[in-house]
C-alpha atoms as a PDB file:
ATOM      1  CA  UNK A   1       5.971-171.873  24.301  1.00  0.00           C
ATOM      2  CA  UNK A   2       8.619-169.535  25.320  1.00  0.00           C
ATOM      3  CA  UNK A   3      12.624-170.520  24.109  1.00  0.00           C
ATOM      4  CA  UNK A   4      13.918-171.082  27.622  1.00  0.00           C
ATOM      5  CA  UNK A   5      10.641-173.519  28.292  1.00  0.00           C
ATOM      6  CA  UNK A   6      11.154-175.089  24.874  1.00  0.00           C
ATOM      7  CA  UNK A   7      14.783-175.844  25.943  1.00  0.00           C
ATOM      8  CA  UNK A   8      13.393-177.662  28.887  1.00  0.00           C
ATOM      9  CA  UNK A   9      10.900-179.900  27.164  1.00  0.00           C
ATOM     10  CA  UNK A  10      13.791-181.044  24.443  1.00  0.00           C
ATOM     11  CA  UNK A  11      15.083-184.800  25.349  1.00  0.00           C
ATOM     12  CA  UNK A  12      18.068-185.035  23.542  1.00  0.00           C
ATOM     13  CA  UNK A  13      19.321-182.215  26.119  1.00  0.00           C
ATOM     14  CA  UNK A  14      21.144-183.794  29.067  1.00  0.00           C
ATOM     15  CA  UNK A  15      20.958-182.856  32.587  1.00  0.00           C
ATOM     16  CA  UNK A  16      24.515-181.007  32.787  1.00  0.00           C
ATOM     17  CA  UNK A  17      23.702-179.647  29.029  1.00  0.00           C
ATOM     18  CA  UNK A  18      20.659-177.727  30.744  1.00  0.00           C
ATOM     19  CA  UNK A  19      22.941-176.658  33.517  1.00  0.00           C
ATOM     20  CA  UNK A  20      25.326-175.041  31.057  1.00  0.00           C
ATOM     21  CA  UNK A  21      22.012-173.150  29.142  1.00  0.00           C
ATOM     22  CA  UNK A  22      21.085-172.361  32.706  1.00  0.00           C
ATOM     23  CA  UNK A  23      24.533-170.513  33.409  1.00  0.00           C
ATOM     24  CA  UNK A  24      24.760-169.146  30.300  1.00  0.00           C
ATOM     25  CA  UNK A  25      21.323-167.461  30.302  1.00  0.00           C
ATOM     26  CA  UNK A  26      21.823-166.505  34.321  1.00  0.00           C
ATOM     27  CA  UNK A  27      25.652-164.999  32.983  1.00  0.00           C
ATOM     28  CA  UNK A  28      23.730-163.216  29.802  1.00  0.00           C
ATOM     29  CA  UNK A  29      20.784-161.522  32.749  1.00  0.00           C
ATOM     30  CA  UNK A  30      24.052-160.109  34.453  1.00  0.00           C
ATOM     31  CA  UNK A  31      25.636-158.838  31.510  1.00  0.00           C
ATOM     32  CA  UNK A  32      22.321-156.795  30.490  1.00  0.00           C
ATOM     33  CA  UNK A  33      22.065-155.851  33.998  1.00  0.00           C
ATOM     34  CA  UNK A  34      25.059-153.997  34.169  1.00  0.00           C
ATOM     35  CA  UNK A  35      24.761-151.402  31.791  1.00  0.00           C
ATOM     36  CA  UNK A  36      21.913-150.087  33.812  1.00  0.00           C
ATOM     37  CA  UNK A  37      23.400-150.570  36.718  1.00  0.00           C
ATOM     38  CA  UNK A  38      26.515-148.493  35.934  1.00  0.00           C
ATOM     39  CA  UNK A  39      23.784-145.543  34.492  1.00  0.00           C
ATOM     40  CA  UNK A  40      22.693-145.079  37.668  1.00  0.00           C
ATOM     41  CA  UNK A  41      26.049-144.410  39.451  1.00  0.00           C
ATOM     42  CA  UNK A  42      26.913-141.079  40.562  1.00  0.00           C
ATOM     43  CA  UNK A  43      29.744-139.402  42.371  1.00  0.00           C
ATOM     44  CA  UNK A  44      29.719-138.162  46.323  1.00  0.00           C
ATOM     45  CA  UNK A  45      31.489-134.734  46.701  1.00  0.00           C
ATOM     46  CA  UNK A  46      34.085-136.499  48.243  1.00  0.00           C
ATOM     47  CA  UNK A  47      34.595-139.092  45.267  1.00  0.00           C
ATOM     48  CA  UNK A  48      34.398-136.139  42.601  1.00  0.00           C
ATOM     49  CA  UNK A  49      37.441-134.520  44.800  1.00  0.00           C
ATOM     50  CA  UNK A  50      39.213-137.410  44.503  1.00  0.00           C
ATOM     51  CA  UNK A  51      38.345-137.660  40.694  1.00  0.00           C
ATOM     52  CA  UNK A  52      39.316-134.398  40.295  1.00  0.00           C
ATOM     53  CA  UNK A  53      42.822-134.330  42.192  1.00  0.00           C
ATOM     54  CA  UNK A  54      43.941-136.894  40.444  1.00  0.00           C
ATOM     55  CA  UNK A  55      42.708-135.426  37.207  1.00  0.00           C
ATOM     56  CA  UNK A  56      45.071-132.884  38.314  1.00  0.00           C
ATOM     57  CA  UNK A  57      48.049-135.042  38.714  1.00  0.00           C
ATOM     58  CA  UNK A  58      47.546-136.904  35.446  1.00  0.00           C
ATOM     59  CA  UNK A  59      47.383-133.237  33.492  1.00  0.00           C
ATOM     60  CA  UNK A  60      51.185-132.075  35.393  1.00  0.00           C
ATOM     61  CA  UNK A  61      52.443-135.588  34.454  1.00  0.00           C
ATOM     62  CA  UNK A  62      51.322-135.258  30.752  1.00  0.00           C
ATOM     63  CA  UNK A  63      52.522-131.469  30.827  1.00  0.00           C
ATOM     64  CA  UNK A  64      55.781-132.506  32.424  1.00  0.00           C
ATOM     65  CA  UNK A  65      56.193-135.201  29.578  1.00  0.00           C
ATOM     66  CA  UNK A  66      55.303-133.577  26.922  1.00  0.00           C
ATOM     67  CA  UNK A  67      57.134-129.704  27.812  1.00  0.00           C
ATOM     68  CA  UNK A  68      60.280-131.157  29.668  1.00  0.00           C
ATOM     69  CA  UNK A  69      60.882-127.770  30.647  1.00  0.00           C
ATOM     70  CA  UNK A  70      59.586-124.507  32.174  1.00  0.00           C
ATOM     71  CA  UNK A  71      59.472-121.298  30.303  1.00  0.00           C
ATOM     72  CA  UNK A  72      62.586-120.529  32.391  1.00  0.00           C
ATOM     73  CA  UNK A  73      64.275-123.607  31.033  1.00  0.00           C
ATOM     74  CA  UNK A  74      64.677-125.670  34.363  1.00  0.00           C
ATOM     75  CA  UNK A  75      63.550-129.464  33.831  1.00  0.00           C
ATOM     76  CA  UNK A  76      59.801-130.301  35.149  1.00  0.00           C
ATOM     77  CA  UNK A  77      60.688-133.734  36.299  1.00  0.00           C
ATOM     78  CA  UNK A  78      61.837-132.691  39.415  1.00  0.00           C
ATOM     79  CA  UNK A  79      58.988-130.296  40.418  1.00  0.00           C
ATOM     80  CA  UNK A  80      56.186-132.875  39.201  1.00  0.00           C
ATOM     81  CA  UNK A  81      58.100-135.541  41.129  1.00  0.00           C
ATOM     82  CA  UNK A  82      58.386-132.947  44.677  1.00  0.00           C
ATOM     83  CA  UNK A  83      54.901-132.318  43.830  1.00  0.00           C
ATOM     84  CA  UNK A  84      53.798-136.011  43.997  1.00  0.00           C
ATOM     85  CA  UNK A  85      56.183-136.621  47.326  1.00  0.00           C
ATOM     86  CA  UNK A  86      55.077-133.867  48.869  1.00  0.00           C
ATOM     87  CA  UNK A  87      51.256-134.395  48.080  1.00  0.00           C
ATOM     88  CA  UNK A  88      51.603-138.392  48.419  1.00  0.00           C
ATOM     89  CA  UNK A  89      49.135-138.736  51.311  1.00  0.00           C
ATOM     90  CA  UNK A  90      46.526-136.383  49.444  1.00  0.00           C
ATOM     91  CA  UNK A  91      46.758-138.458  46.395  1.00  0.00           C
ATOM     92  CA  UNK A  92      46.960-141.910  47.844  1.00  0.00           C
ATOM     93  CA  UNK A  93      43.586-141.038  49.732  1.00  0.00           C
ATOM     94  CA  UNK A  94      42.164-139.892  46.737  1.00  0.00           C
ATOM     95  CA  UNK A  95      42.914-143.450  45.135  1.00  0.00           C
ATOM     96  CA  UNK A  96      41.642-145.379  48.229  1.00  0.00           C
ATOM     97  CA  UNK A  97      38.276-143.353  47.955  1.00  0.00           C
ATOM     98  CA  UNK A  98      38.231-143.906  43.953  1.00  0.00           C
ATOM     99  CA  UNK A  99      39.035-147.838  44.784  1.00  0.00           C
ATOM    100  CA  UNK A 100      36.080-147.593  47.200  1.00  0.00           C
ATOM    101  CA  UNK A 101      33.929-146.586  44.892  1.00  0.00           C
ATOM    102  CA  UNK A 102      34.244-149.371  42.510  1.00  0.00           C
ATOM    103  CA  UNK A 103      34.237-151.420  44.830  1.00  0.00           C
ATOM    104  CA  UNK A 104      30.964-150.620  45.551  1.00  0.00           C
ATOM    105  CA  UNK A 105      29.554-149.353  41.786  1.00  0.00           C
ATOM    106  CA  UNK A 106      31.635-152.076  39.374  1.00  0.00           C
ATOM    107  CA  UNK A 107      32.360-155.513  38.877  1.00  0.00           C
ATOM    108  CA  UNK A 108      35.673-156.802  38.211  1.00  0.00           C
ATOM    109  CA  UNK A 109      38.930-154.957  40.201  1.00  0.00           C
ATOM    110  CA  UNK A 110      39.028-152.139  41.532  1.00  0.00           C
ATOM    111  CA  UNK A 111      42.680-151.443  41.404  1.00  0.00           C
ATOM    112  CA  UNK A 112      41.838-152.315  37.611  1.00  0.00           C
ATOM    113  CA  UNK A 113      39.140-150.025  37.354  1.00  0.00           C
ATOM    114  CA  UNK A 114      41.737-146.840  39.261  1.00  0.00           C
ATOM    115  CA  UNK A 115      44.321-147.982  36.712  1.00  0.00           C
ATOM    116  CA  UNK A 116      41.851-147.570  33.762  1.00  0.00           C
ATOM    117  CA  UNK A 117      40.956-144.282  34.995  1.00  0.00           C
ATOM    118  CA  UNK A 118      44.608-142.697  35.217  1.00  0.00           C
ATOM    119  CA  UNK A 119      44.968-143.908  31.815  1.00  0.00           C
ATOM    120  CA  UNK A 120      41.848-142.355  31.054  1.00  0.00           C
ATOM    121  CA  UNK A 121      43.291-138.976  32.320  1.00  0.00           C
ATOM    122  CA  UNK A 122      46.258-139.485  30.791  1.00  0.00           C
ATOM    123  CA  UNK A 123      45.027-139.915  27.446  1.00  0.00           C
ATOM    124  CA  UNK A 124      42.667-136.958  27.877  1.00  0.00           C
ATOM    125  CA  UNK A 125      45.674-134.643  28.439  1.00  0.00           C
ATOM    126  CA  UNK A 126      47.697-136.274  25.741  1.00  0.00           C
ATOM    127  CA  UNK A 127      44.760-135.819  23.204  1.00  0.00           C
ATOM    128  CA  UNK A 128      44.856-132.431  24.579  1.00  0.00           C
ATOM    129  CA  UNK A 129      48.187-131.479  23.954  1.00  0.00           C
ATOM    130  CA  UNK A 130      47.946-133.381  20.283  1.00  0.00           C
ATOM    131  CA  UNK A 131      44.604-131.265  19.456  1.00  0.00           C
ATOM    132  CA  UNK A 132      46.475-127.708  20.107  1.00  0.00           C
ATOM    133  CA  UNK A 133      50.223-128.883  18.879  1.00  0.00           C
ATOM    134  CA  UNK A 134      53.072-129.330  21.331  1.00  0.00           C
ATOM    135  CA  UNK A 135      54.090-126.009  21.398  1.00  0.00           C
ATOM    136  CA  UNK A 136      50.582-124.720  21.702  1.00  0.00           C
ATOM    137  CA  UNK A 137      50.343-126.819  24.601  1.00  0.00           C
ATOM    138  CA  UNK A 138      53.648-126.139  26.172  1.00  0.00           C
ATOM    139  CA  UNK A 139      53.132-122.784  25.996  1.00  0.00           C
ATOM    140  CA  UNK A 140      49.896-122.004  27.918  1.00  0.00           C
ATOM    141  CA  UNK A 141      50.316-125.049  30.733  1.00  0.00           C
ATOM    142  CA  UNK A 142      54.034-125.806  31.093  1.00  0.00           C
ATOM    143  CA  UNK A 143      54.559-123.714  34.374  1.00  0.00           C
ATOM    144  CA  UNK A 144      51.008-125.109  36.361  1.00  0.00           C
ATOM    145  CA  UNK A 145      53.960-127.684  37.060  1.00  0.00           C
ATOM    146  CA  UNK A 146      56.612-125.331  38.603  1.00  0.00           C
ATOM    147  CA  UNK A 147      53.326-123.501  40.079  1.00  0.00           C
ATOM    148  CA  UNK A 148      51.203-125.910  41.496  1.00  0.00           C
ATOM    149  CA  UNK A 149      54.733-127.775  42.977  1.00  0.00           C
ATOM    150  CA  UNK A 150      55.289-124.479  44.920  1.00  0.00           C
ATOM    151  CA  UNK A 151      52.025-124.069  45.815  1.00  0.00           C
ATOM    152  CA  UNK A 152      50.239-124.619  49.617  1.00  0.00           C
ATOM    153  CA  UNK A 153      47.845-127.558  50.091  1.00  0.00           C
ATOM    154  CA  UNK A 154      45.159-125.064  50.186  1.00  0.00           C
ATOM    155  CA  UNK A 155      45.649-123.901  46.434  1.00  0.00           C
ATOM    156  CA  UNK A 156      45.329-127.468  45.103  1.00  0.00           C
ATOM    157  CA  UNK A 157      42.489-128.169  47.148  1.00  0.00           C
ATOM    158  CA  UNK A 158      41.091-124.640  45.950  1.00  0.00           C
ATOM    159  CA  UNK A 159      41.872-126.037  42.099  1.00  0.00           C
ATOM    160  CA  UNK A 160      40.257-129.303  43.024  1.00  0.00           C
ATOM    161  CA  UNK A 161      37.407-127.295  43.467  1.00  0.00           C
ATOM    162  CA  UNK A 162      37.083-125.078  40.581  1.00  0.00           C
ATOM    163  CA  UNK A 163      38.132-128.190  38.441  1.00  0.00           C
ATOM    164  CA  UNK A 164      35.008-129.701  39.675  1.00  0.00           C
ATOM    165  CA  UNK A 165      32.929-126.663  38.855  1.00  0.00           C
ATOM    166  CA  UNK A 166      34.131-126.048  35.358  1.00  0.00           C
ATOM    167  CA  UNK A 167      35.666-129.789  34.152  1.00  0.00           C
ATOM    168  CA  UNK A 168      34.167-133.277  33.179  1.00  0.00           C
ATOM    169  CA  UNK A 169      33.961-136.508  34.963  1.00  0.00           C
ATOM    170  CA  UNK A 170      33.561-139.550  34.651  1.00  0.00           C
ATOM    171  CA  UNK A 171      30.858-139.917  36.959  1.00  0.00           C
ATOM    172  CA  UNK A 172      28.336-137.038  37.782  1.00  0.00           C
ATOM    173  CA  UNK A 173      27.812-135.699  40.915  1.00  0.00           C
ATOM    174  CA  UNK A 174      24.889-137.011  42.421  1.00  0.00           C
ATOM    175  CA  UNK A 175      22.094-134.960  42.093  1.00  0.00           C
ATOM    176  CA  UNK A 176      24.159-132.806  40.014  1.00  0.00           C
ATOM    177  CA  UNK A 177      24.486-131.422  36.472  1.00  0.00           C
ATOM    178  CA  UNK A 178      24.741-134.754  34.202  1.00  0.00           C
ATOM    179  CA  UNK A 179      25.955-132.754  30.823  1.00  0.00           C
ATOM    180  CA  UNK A 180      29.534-132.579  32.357  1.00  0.00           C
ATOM    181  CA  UNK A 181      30.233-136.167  32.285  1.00  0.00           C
ATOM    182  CA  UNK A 182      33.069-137.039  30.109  1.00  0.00           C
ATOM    183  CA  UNK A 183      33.004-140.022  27.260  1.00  0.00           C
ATOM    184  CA  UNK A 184      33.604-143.094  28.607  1.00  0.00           C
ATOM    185  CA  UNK A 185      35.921-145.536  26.351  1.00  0.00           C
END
C-alpha cells in the first residue's frame, strides 16, 4: 500500500490530523515544484536590459565606494550620485520590468526578489574588487564613474548592450546562450 494511502487507513489519525498530513504533503509537492519551475525561466531582451543596467549601476556604486576618488583626485560620490539623478527614470523602469518579472517567474516578493538581486550585484563587484586588491581595482575602473556620469543616454544604453553580449546573468536570455548565467546564491 502506498505511505500516503497507509496514512489514510490508520485510526488513531484524526480528521484535522489528516488535514495537517494533507497540507503538509500538498506544501512539500510545491516546494519540489519550484526548483523546476525556476529552471525553466529565461530572460526577454527587454528584462536582460534591465538586468544589465542595473548591473551597471551596482558596479559605479561599488567602484565609487571602494576608489572614493578619480585618478584626478575629485570625489566619485558626486558623479555616481548625478549619474543616478540624471538616469533615475532609466533605472526605475529597469526595476519595474525586473519586479515584473518575478512577479510572474517567483514566489514570494518581488520587491524582495529586486532587493536580493542588487545585493547580488553588489557583492559580485565587491568580490571583484577583493579578488584583484583595491588598488588593482581602483586603478583600471575608478573613472567608468566620472565617464559614464558625463556620458549621453545613448552610451549607457550602448554599454547595456555590450554588457549583455560579453557579461553573466542571472537569468539567460531566452533562446539564448545558457553558459553565461551567473551562480545563483
Amino acid at each position: 500500500m502506498p505511505f500516503v494511502a497507509s496514512l489514510w487507513a490508520m485510526p488513531f489519525l484524526t480528521g484535522a490530523d489528516m488535514k495537517v498530513i494533507g497540507l503538509v504533503l500538498a506544501a512539500g509537492a510545491v516546494l519540489f515544484a519550484l526548483p523546476a519551475l525556476a529552471a525553466g525561466a529565461c530572460y526577454t531582451p527587454k528584462q536582460m536590459q534591465a538586468e544589465q543596467l542595473l548591473r551597471l549601476h551596482s558596479e559605479l556604486m561599488v567602484i565609487t565606494v571602494t576608489c572614493r576618488q578619480a585618478s584626478d583626485g575629485a570625489s566619485l560620490v558626486p558623479s555616481y550620485t548625478d549619474f543616478t539623478k540624471k538616469n533615475i527614470r532609466m533605472l526605475h523602469n529597469a526595476e519595474q520590468v525586473m519586479i515584473g518579472y518575478y512577479k510572474a517567474h517567483d514566489r514570494g516578493s518581488p520587491v524582495a526578489r529586486l532587493d536580493r538581486l542588487r545585493t547580488l550585484l553588489g557583492n559580485e563587484y565587491g568580490q571583484k574588487s577583493a579578488d584583484m586588491s583595491a588598488p588593482a581595482f581602483c586603478a583600471a575602473y575608478r573613472n567608468m564613474v566620472p565617464d559614464f556620469d558625463s556620458a549621453p543616454v545613448s552610451a549607457i544604453r550602448d554599454e547595456v548592450r555590450r554588457m549583455e553580449a560579453a557579461d553573466r546573468s542571472y537569468e539567460p536570455l531566452c533562446g539564448g546562450d545558457a553558459a553565461k548565467v551567473a551562480k545563483r546564491d
